[in-house]
Protein backbone atom coordinates (compact mmCIF):
# COMPACT_ATOMS: atom_id res chain seq x y z
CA UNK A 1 177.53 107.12 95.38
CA UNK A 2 180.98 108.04 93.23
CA UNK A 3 182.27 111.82 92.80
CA UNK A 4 184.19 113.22 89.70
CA UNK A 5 186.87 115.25 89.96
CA UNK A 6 188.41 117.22 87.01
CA UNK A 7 191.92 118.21 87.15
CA UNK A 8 192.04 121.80 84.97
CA UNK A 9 195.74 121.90 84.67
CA UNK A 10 196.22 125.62 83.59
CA UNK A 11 197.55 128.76 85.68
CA UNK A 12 198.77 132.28 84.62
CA UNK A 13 201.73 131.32 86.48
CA UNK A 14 203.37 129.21 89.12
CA UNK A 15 202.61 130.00 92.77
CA UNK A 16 205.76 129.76 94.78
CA UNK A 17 204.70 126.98 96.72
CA UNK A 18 202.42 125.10 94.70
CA UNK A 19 203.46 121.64 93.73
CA UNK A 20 200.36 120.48 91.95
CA UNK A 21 200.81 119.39 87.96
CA UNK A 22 200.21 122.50 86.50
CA UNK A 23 201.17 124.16 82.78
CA UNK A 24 201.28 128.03 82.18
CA UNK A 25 199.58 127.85 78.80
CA UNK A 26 196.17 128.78 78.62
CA UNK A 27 196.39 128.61 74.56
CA UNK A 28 196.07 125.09 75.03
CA UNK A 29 192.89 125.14 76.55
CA UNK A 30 190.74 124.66 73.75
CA UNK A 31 192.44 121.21 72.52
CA UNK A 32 192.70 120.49 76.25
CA UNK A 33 188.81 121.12 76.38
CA UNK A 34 187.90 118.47 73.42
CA UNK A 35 190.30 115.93 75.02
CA UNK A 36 189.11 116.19 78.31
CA UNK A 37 185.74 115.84 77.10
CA UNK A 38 186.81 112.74 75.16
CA UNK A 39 188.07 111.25 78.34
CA UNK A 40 184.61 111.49 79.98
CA UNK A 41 182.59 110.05 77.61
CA UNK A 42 185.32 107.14 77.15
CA UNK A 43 184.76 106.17 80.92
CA UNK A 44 180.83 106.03 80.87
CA UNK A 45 179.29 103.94 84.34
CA UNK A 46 175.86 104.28 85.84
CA UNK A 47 177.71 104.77 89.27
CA UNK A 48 175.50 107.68 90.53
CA UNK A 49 177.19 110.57 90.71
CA UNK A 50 176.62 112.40 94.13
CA UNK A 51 179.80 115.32 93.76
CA UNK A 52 181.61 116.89 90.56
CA UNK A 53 184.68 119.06 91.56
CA UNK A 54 186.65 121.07 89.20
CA UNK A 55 190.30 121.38 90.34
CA UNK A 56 193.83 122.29 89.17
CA UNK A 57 195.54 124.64 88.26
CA UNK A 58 193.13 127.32 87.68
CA UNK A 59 189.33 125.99 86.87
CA UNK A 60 188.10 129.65 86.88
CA UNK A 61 190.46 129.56 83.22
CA UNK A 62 188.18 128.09 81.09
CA UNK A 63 185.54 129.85 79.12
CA UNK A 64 182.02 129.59 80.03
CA UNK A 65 181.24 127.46 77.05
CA UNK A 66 183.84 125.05 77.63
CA UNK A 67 182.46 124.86 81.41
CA UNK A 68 178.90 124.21 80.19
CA UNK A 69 179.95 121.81 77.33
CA UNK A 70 182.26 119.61 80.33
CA UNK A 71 178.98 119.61 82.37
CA UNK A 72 176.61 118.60 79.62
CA UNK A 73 179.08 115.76 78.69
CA UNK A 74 178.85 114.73 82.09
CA UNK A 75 175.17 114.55 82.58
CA UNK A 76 174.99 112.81 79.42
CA UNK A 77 177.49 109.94 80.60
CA UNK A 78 176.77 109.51 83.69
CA UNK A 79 174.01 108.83 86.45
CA UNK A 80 174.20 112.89 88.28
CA UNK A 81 171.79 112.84 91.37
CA UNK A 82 169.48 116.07 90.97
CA UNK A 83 170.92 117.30 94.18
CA UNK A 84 174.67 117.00 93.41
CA UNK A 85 177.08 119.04 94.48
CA UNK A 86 179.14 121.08 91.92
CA UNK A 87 182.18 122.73 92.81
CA UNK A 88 184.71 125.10 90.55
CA UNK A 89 187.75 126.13 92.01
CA UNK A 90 188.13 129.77 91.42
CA UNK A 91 190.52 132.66 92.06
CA UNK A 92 189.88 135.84 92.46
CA UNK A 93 191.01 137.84 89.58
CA UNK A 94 188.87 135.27 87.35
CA UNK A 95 185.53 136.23 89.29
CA UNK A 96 183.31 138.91 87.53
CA UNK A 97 179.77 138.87 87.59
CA UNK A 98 179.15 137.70 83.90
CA UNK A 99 181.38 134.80 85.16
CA UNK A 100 178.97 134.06 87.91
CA UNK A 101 175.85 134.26 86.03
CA UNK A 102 177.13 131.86 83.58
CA UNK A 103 178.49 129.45 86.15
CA UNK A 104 175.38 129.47 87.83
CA UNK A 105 173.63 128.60 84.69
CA UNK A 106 176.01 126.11 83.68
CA UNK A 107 175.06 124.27 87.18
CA UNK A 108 178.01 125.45 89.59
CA UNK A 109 176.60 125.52 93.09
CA UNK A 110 179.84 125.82 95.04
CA UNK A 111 182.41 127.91 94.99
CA UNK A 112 186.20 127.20 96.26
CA UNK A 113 188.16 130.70 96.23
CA UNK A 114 191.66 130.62 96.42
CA UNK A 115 192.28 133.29 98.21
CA UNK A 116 195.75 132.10 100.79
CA UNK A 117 195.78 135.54 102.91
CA UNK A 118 194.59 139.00 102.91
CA UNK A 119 197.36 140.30 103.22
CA UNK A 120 199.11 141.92 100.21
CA UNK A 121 202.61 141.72 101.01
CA UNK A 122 202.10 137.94 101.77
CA UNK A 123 200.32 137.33 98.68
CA UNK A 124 203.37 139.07 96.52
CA UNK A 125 205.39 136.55 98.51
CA UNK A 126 203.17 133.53 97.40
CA UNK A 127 203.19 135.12 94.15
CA UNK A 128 199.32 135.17 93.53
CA UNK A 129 197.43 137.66 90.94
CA UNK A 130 195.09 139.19 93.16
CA UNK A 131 194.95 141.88 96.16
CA UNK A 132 193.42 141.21 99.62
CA UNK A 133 190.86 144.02 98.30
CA UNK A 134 190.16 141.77 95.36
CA UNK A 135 189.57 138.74 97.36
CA UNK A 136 187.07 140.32 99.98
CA UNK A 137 185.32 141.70 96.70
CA UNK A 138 185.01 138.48 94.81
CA UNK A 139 183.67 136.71 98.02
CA UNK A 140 180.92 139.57 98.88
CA UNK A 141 179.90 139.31 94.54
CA UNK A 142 179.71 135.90 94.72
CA UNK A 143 177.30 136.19 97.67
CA UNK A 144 175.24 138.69 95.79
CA UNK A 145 175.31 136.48 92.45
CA UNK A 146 173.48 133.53 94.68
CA UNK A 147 176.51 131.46 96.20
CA UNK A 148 175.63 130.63 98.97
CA UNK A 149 177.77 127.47 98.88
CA UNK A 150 181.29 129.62 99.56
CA UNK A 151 184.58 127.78 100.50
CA UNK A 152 187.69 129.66 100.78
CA UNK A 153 191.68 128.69 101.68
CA UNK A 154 193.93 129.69 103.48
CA UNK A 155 197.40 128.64 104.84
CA UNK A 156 200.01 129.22 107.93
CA UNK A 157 203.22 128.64 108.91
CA UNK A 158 204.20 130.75 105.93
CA UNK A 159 207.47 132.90 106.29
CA UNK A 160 207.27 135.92 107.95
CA UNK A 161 203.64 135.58 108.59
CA UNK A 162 203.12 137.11 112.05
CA UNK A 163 200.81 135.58 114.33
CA UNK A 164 198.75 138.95 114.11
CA UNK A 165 198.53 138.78 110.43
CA UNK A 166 197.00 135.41 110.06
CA UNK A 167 194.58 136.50 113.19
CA UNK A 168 193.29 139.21 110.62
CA UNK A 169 193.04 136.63 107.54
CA UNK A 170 190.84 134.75 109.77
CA UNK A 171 188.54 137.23 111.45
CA UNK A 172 188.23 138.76 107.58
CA UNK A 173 187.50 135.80 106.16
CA UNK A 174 184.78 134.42 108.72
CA UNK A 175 183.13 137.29 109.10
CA UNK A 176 182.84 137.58 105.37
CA UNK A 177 179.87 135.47 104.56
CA UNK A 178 181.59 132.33 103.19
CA UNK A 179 180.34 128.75 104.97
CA UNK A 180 183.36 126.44 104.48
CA UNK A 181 186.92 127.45 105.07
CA UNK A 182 190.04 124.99 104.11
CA UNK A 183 193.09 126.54 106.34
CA UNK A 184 196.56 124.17 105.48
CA UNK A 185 199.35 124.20 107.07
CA UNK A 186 202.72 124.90 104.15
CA UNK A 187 203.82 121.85 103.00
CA UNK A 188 207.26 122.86 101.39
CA UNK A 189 207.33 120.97 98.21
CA UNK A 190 210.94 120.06 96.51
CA UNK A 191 211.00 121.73 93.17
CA UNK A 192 208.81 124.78 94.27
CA UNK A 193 210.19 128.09 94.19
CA UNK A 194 209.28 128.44 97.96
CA UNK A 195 211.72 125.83 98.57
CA UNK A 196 214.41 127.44 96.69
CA UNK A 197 214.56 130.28 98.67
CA UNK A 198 214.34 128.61 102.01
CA UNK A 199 216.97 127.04 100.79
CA UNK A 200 219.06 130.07 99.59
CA UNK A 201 218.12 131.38 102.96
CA UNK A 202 216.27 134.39 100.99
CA UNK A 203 213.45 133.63 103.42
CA UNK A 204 213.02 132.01 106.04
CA UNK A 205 210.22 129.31 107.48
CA UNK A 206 208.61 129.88 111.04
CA UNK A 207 209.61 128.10 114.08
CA UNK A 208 207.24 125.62 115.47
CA UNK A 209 205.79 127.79 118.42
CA UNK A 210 204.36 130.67 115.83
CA UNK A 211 203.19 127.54 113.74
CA UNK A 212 201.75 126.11 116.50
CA UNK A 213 200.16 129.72 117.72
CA UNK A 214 198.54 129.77 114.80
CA UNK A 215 197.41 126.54 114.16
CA UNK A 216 195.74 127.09 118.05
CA UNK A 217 194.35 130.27 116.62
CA UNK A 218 192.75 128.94 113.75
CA UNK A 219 190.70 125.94 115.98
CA UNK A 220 189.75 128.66 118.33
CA UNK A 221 188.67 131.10 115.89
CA UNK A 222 186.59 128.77 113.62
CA UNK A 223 184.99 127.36 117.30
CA UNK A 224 183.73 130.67 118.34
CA UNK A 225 182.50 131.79 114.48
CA UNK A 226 180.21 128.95 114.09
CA UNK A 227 182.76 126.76 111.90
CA UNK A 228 183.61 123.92 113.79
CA UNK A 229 186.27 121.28 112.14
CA UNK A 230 185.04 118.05 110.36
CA UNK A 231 188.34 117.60 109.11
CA UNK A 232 192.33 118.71 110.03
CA UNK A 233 192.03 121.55 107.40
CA UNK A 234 188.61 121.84 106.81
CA UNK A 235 186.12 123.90 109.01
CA UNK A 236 182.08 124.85 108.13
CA UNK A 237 178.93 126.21 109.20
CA UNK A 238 176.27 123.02 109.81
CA UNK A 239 174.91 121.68 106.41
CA UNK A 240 178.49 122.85 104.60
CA UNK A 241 180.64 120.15 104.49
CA UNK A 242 182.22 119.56 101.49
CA UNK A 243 180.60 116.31 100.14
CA UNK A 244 183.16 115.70 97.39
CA UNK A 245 186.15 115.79 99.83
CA UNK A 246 184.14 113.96 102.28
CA UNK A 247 183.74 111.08 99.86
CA UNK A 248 187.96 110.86 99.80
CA UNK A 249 187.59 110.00 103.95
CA UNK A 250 184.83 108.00 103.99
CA UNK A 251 186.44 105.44 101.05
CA UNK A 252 183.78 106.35 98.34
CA UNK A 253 184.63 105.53 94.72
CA UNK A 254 185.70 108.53 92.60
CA UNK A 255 186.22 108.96 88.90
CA UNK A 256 189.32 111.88 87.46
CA UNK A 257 189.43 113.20 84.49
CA UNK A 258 192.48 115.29 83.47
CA UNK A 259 196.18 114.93 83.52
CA UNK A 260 197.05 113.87 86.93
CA UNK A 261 194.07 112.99 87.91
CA UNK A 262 193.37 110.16 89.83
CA UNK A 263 190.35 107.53 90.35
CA UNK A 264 189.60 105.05 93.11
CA UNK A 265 186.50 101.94 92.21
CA UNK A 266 186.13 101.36 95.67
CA UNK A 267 187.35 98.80 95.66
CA UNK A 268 190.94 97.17 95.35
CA UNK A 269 192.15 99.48 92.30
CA UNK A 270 193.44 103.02 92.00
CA UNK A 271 193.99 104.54 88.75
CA UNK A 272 195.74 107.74 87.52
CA UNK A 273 196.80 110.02 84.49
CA UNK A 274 200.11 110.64 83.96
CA UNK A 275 201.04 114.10 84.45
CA UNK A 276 202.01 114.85 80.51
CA UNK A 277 200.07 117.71 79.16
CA UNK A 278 201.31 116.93 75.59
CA UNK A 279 200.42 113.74 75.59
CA UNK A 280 197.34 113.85 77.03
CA UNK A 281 196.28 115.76 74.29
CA UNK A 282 197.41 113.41 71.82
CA UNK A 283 195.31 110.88 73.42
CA UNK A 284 193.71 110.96 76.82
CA UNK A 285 192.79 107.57 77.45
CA UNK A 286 196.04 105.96 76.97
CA UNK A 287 197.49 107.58 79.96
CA UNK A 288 195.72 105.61 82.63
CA UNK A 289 197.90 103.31 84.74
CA UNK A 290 196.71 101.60 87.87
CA UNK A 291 197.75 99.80 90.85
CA UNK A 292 196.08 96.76 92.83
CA UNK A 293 195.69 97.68 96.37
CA UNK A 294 196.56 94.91 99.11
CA UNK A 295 194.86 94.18 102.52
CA UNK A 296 197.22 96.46 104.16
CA UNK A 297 196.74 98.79 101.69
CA UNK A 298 193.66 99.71 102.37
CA UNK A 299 193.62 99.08 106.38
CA UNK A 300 195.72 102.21 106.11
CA UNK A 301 194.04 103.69 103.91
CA UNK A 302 190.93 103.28 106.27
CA UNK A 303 192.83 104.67 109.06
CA UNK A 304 194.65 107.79 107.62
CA UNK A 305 191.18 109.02 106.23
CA UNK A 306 189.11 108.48 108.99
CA UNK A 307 191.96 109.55 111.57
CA UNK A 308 192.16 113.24 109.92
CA UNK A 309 188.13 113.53 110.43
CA UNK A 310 186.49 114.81 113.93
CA UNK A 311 184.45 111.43 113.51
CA UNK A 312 187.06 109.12 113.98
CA UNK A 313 187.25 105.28 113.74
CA UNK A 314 185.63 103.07 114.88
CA UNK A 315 187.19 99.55 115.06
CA UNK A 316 183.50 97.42 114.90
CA UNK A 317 183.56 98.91 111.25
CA UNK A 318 187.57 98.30 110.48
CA UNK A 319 187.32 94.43 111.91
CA UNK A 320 184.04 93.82 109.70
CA UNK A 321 185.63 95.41 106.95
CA UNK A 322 188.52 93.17 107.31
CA UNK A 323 187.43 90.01 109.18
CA UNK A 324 190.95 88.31 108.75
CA UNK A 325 193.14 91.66 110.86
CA UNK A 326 194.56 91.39 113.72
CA UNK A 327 193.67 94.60 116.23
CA UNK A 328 194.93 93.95 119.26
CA UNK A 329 197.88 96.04 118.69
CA UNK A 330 195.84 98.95 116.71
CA UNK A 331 193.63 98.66 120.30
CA UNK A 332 196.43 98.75 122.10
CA UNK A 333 198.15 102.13 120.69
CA UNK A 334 194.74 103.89 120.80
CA UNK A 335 194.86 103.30 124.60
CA UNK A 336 198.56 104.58 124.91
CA UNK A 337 197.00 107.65 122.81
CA UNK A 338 194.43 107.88 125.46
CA UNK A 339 196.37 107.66 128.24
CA UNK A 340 198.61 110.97 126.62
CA UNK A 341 195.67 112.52 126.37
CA UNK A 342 195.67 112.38 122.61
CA UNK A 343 192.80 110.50 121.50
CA UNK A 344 189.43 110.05 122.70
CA UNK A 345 187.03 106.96 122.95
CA UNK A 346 183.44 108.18 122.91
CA UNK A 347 180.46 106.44 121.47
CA UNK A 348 182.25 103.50 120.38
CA UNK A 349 184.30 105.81 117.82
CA UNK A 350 188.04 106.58 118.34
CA UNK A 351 189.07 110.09 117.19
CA UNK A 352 192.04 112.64 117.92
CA UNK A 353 191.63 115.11 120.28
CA UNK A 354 192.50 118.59 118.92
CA UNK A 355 195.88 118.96 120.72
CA UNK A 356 197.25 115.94 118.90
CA UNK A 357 196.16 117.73 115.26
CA UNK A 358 199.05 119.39 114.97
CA UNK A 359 201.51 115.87 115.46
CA UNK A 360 198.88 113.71 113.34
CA UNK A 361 201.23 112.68 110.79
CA UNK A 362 203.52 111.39 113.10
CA UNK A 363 200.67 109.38 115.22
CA UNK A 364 199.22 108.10 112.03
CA UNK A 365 202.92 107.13 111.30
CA UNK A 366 202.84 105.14 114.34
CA UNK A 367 199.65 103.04 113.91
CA UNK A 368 199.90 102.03 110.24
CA UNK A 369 200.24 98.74 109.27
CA UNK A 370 203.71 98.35 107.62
């Protein structure tokens, strides 16, 4: 079964680290809305439809209407399994509970809250809209309104975020009521503002041991709360997993709608929108381009995704997947990996232990096929 994933382009304003295609006008929203909708019913496939996620930028934007309309178009175009999953990204200062009520009726059953810290000065620094008060609010409404599907994120290695401080984010947010928490790691993005100032030395990045405190933290935190990882930066109660971003590691074919977005068949072909607001709305299904994936292309592909899950690999799958590879070598690393006391070989499945999290882009570096 496929997912869909919407990319909502629109925010207030730019977060200081936030590097995804975004716009700052919302006025555009209602051409945005018709175009979007266009797109969808341009790419109709009886692919059942297991997940629809709406991303961005700031989902929580649109009006209720425009939500519901999206949905209907949707349903009407393609094949949506009666028990899909339906998540809208949302941030805080967007949640009320008329907004709940209608996403509920419009057929939202999971909730993603941006919420990045609860603490205030932090959040100034990250340069969000809402208040830790705000967040902790919106979460225990949301509960209340019948979401009982509740993701939230969070991320470390910020600058000047004390070990004690993201200890608090995390005992706030687990003890909250949500069932899925996504916890990253800052990625500082070229072009961000973040970047700028670490730059300009106007602030400063962590060293690695209060990274690496707090990445610790976080595994043993979610552990004892009842949210054990499935993924690097994704942690739930049993029966929460995200089945949309589960579909991404497990090589499922995906459909995206939206500037930016991007699609997968499955396959051998990836496709994506350029990121062009303007012209998107001019016409959004001229934008597509594509690429044909090689062999190689997608033994990599195979191992990054199934490398950053708790599950792991197992190498009966990869050599009937790709009767013609070599994986001697592959074999070969895994063992070195084992004998550092990195990776693990249990039930035929190879998988990272949880001390070699924190270095996984270098190890998947390592083993790729180049």
């Amino acid at each position: 079964m496929a997912g869909i994933y919407l990319h909502i382009p629109f925010c207030r304003k730019k977060c200081s680290y936030c590097d995804f295609y975004s716009v700052a006008r919302p006025s555009l929203l209602p051409d945005f809305t018709k175009a979007i909708r266009k797109e969808i019913k341009h790419n109709a496939s009886s692919e059942p439809i297991q997940s629809i996620y709406f991303g961005g930028g700031t989902p929580s934007i649109l009006e209720s209407k425009d939500l519901d309309n999206i949905l209907n178009d949707i349903h009407e175009t393609f094949s949506v399994s009666d028990k899909a999953e339906i998540t809208l990204e949302a941030n805080p200062e967007d949640i009320s509970e008329s907004k709940l009520i209608d996403w509920k009726q419009a057929g939202i059953n999971r909730l993603s809250v941006g919420v990045q810290s609860t603490n205030d000065d932090i959040l100034k620094q990250l340069k969000r809209n809402h208040t830790a008060k705000d967040a902790l609010h919106c979460i225990e409404l949301s509960i209340k309104k019948g979401f009982g599907n509740l993701s939230t994120d969070l991320i470390y290695g910020l600058p000047e975020l004390s070990v004690e401080q993201w200890e608090t984010s995390l005992n706030q947010l687990l003890n909250s009521g949500i069932t899925h928490l996504s916890a990253y790691h800052l990625g500082l993005e070229p072009g961000t503002l973040m970047h700028k100032q670490v730059e300009k030395q106007i602030i400063q990045l962590p060293n690695e041991d209060i990274s690496l405190a707090q990445f610790h933290m976080l595994f043993e935190k979610t552990e004892s709360k009842g949210f054990p990882w499935y993924e690097i930066s994704n942690f739930a109660k049993s029966g929460y997993h995200s089945q949309h971003n589960s579909s991404y590691w497990d090589g499922s074919p995906y459909f995206g709608f939206g500037p930016s977005a991007h699609s997968y068949d499955g396959n051998n072909t990836r496709y994506w929108n350029q990121p062009n607001i303007k012209a998107y709305l001019e016409n959004p299904t001229s934008l597509r381009e594509s690429e044909t994936l090689s062999t190689l292309d997608k033994v990599n592909d195979f191992l990054i995704t199934r490398l950053r899950t708790r599950k792991g690999i197992s190498l009966i799958q990869l050599k009937n997947d790709f009767p013609s590879l070599e994986t001697e070598q592959l074999e070969q690393k895994f063992n070195q990996l084992i004998d550092k006391k990195l990776m693990q070989h249990v039930d035929m499945l190879y998988s990272l232990k949880q001390e070699a999290l924190f270095v996984s882009d270098a190890i998947l570096k390592d083993i790729l096929y180049i």
